[in-house]
Protein backbone atom coordinates (compact mmCIF):
# COMPACT_ATOMS: atom_id res chain seq x y z
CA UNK A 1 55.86 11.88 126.83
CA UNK A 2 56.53 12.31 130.43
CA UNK A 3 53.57 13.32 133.32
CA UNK A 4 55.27 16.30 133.35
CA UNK A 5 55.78 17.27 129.98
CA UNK A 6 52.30 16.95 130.03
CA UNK A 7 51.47 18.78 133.16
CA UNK A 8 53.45 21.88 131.63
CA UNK A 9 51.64 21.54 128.68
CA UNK A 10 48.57 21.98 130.13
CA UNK A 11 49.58 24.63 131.75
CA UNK A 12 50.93 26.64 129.15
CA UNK A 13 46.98 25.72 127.58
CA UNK A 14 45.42 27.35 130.14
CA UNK A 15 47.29 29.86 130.60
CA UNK A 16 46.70 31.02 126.76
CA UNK A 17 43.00 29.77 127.22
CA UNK A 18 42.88 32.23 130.72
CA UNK A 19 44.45 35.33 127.66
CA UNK A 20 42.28 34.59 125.38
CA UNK A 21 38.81 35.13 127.77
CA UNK A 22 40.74 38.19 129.62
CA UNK A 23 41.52 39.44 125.66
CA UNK A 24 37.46 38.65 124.98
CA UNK A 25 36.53 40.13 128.06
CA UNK A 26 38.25 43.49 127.69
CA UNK A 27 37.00 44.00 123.99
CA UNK A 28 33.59 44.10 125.15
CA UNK A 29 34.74 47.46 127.15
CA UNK A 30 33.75 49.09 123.27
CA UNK A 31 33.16 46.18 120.89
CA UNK A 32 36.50 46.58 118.99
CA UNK A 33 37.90 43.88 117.70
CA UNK A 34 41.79 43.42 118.33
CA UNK A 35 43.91 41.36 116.09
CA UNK A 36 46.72 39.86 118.33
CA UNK A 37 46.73 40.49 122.23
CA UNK A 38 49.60 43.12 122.23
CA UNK A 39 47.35 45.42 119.64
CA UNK A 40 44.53 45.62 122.52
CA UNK A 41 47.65 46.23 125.36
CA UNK A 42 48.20 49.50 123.10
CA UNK A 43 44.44 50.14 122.20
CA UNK A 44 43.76 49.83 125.88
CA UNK A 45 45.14 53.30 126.37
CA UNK A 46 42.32 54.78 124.27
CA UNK A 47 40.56 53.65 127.48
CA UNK A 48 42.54 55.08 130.32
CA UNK A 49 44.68 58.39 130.82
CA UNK A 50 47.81 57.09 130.62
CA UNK A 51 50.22 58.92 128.57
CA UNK A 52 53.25 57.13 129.07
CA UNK A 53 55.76 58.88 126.33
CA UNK A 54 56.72 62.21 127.23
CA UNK A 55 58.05 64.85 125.01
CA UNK A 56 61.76 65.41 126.62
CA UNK A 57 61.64 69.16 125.66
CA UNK A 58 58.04 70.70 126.69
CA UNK A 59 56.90 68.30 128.65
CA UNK A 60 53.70 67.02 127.01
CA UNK A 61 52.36 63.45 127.46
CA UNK A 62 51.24 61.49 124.45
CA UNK A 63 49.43 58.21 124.54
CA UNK A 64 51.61 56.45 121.76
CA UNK A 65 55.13 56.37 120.94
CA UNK A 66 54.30 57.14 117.41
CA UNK A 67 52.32 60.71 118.21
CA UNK A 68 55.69 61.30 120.22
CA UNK A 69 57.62 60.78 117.28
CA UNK A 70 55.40 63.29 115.56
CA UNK A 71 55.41 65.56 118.20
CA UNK A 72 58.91 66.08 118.11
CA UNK A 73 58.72 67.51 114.59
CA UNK A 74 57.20 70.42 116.49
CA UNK A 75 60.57 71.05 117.87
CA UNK A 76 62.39 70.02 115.16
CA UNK A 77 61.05 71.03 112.35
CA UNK A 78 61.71 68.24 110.17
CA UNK A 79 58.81 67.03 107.34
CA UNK A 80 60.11 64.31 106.30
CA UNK A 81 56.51 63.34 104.40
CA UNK A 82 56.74 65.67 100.66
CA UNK A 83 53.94 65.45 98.05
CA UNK A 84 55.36 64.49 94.67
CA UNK A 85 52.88 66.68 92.78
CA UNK A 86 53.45 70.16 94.45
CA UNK A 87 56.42 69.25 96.60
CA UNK A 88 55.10 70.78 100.04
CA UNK A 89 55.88 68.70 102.91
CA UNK A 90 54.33 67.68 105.57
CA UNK A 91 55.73 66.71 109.55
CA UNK A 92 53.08 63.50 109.45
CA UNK A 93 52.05 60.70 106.86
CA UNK A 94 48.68 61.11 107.37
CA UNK A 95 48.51 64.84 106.54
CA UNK A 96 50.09 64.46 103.52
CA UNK A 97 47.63 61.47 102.21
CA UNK A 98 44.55 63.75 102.86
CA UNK A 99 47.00 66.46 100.99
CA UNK A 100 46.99 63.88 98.18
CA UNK A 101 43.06 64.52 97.55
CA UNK A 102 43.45 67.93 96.47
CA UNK A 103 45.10 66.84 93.88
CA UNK A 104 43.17 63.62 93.07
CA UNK A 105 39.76 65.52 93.19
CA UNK A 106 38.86 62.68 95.63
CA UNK A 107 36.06 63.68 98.62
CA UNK A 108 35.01 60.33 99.75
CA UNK A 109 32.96 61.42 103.07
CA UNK A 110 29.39 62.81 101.92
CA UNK A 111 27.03 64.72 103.39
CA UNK A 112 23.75 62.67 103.93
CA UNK A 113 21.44 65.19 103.80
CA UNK A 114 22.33 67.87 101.35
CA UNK A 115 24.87 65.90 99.30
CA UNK A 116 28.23 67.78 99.66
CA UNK A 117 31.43 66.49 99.84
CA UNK A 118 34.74 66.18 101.64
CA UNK A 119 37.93 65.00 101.40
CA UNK A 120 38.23 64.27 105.78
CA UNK A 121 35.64 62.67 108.14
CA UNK A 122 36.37 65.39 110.75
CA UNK A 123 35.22 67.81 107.73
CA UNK A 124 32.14 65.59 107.48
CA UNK A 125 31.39 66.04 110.87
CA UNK A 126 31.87 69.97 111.69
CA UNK A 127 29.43 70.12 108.65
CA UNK A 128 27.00 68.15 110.14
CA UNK A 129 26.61 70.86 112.57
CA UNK A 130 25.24 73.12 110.08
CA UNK A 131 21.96 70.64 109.94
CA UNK A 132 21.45 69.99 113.27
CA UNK A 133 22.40 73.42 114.55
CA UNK A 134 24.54 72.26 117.51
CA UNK A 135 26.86 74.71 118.71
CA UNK A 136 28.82 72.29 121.78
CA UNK A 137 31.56 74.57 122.13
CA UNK A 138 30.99 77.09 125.07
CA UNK A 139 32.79 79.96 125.98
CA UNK A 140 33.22 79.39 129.96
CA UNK A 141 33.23 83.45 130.14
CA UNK A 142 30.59 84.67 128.56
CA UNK A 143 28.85 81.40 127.48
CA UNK A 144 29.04 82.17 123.92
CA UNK A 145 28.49 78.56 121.89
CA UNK A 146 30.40 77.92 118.72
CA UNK A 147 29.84 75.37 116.14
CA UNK A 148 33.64 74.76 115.79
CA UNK A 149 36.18 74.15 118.59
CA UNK A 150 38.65 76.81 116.44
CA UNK A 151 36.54 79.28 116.58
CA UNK A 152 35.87 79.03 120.29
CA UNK A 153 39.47 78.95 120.50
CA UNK A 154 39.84 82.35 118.38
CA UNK A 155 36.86 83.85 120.57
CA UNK A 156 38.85 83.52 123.35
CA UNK A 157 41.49 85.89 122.74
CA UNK A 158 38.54 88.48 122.81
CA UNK A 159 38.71 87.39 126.66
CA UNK A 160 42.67 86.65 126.91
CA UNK A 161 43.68 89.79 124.92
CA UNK A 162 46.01 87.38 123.47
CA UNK A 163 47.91 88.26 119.98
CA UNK A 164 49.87 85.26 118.90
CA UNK A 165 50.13 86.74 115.31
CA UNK A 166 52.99 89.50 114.78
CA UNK A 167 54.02 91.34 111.90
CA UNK A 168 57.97 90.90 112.07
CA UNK A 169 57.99 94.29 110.28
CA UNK A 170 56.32 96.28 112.16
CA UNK A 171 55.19 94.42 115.55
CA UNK A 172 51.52 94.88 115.01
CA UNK A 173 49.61 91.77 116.31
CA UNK A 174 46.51 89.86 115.94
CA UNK A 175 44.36 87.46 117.16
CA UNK A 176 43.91 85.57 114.25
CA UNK A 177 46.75 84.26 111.46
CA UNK A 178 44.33 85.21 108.48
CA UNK A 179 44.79 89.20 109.80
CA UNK A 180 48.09 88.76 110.11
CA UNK A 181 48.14 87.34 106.37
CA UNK A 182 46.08 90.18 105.15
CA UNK A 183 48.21 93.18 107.06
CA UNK A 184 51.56 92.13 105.42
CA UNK A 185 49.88 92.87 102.11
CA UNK A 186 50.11 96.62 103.22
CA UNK A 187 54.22 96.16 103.45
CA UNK A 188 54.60 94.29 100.51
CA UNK A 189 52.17 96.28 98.15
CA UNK A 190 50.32 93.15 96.89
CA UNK A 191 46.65 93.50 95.86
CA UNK A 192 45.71 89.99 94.81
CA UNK A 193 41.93 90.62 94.31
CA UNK A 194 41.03 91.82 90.83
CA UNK A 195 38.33 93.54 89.74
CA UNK A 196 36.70 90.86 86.38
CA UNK A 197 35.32 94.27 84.63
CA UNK A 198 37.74 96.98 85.12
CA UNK A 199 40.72 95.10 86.10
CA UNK A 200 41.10 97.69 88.80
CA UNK A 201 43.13 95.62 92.18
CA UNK A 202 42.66 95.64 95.52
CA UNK A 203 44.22 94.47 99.06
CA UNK A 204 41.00 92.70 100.43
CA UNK A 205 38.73 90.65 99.35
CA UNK A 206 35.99 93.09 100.82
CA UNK A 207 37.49 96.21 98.73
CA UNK A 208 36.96 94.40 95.43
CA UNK A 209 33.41 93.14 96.62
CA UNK A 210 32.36 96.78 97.57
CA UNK A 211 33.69 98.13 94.22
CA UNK A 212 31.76 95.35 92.31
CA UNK A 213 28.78 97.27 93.30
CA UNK A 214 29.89 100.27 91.41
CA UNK A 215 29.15 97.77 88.10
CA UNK A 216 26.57 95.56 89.07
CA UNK A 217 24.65 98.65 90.62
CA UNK A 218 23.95 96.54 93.98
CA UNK A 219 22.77 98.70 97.15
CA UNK A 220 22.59 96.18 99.79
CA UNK A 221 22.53 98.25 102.92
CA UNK A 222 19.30 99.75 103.20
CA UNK A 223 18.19 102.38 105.71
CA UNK A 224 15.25 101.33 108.04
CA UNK A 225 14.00 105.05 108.35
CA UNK A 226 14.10 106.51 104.96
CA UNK A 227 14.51 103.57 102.60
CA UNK A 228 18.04 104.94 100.95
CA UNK A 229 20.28 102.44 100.28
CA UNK A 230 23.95 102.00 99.90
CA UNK A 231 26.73 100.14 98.36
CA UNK A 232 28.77 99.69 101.61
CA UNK A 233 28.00 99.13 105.68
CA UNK A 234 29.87 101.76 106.43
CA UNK A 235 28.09 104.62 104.13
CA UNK A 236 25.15 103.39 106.12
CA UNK A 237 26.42 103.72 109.05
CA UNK A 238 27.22 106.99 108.99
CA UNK A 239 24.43 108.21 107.07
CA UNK A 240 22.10 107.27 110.50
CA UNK A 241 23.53 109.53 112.51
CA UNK A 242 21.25 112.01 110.03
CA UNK A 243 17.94 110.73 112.06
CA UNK A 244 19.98 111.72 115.22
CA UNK A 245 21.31 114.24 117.30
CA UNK A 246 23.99 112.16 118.40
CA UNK A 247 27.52 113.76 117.23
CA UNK A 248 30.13 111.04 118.26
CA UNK A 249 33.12 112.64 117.10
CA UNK A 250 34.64 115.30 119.71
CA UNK A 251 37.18 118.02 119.34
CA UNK A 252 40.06 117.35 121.59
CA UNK A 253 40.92 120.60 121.92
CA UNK A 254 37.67 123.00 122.36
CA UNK A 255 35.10 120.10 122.79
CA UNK A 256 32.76 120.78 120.01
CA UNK A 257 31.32 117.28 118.88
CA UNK A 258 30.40 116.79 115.19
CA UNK A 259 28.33 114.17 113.22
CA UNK A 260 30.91 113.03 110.60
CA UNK A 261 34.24 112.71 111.23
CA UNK A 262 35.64 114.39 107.92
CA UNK A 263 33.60 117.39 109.69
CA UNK A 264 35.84 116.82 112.68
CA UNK A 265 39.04 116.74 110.56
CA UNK A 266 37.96 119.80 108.72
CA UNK A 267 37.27 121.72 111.65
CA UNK A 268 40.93 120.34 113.59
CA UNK A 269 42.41 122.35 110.73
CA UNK A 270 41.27 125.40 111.79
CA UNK A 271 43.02 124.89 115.28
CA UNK A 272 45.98 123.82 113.11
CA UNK A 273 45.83 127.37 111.48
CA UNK A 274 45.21 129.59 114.81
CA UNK A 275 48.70 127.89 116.66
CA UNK A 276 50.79 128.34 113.00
């Protein structure tokens, strides 16, 4: 072997002996250990706010070429990921292997303090909240805190005004996809909640709760003043306007104000009466 066979070779050793201490050295930024050199080139980014893939059609910047990849489904609308058991698909791998629990029964992240289980960690963790009462989410507004970044999210339309969720029949909107769900019930007739006893149906989930209490005999709204109670919130509600003067509903026309607004209607049909 030649002096300079040799001299390269001991080049090319510390060269890979100079990697390996920079590889070391740059694992200690958060004590993860890296496989292979180029898997802590891409876990570096974790690290830094470099998004260097770019979504060619809205613009956004994502960290990996992957989350691009998955991105694009967005736009796309491809799922190429389909659950064997119930055959709904899913735009990422990883949403349909947590899918995959509901059907395996399998919650593997547990609550440490009151036992209850869950088939994600992120599930595990909003939980969490419920023990230690942290609400980190503030609305910037009104400085509202919310347990859940969602909900913060959904308070903030309260702000915005913003409707994202329209009724294609109709063009009603709301603020929140669940309203949405519960509105189209009123075009398509449905009434998926079933009373056990009577087997009488209702729209919401609320209307067959109130009417339970027509069975069970349950008065949970109780009057402060006089001790009556009622089956609904709303039968309370107007029944304190009794231990008032205060007569919130106004005639448009002569400006007579009433306590109850089936008085109001009653009375509107008099002026109906006088013009025919």
């Amino acid at each position: 072997m030649s002096v300079t066979d040799t001299s390269t070779m001991k080049n090319e050793d510390d060269a890979e002996q100079r990697d390996l201490m920079d590889f070391e050295e740059k694992t200690v930024l958060c004590g993860k250990r890296l496989g292979s050199k180029e898997q802590l080139v891409k876990h570096m980014t974790d690290h830094t706010e470099e998004k260097p893939f770019t979504c060619p059609q809205c613009g956004k910047g994502l960290t990996y070429k992957c989350h691009l990849e998955d991105h694009m489904r967005i736009h796309t609308g491809e799922r190429p990921y389909k659950c064997v058991q119930c055959g709904k698909s899913f735009a990422r791998n990883s949403v349909l292997k947590n899918h995959m629990k509901i059907h395996t029964g399998e919650k593997p992240y547990a609550c440490v303090q009151c036992g209850k289980s869950f088939t994600r960690q992120n599930f595990l963790k909003n939980h969490m909240t419920i023990h230690t009462g942290e609400k980190p989410f503030a609305c910037f507004q009104c400085g509202k805190c919310f347990t859940y970044k969602s909900v913060l999210k959904n308070h903030m339309r309260i702000h915005t005004g913003e409707r994202p969720y329209k009724c294609v029949q109709c063009g009603k909107s709301f603020t929140h996809g669940r309203n949405l769900d519960a509105h189209m019930r009123i075009h398509t007739g449905e009434k998926p909640y079933a009373c056990v006893q009577c087997g009488k149906s209702f729209t919401y989930k609320s209307q067959v709760e109130a009417h339970m209490r027509i069975h069970t005999g349950e008065r949970p709204y109780t009057c402060v003043q006089c001790g009556k109670s009622f089956t609904q919130k709303a039968t309370l509600t107007n029944h304190m306007v009794t231990h008032t003067d205060v007569k919130p509903f106004t005639c448009v026309q002569c400006g007579r104000s009433f306590k109850y607004k089936r008085h109001l209607e009653k009375h509107m049909r008099l002026h109906a009466k006088e013009r025919s």
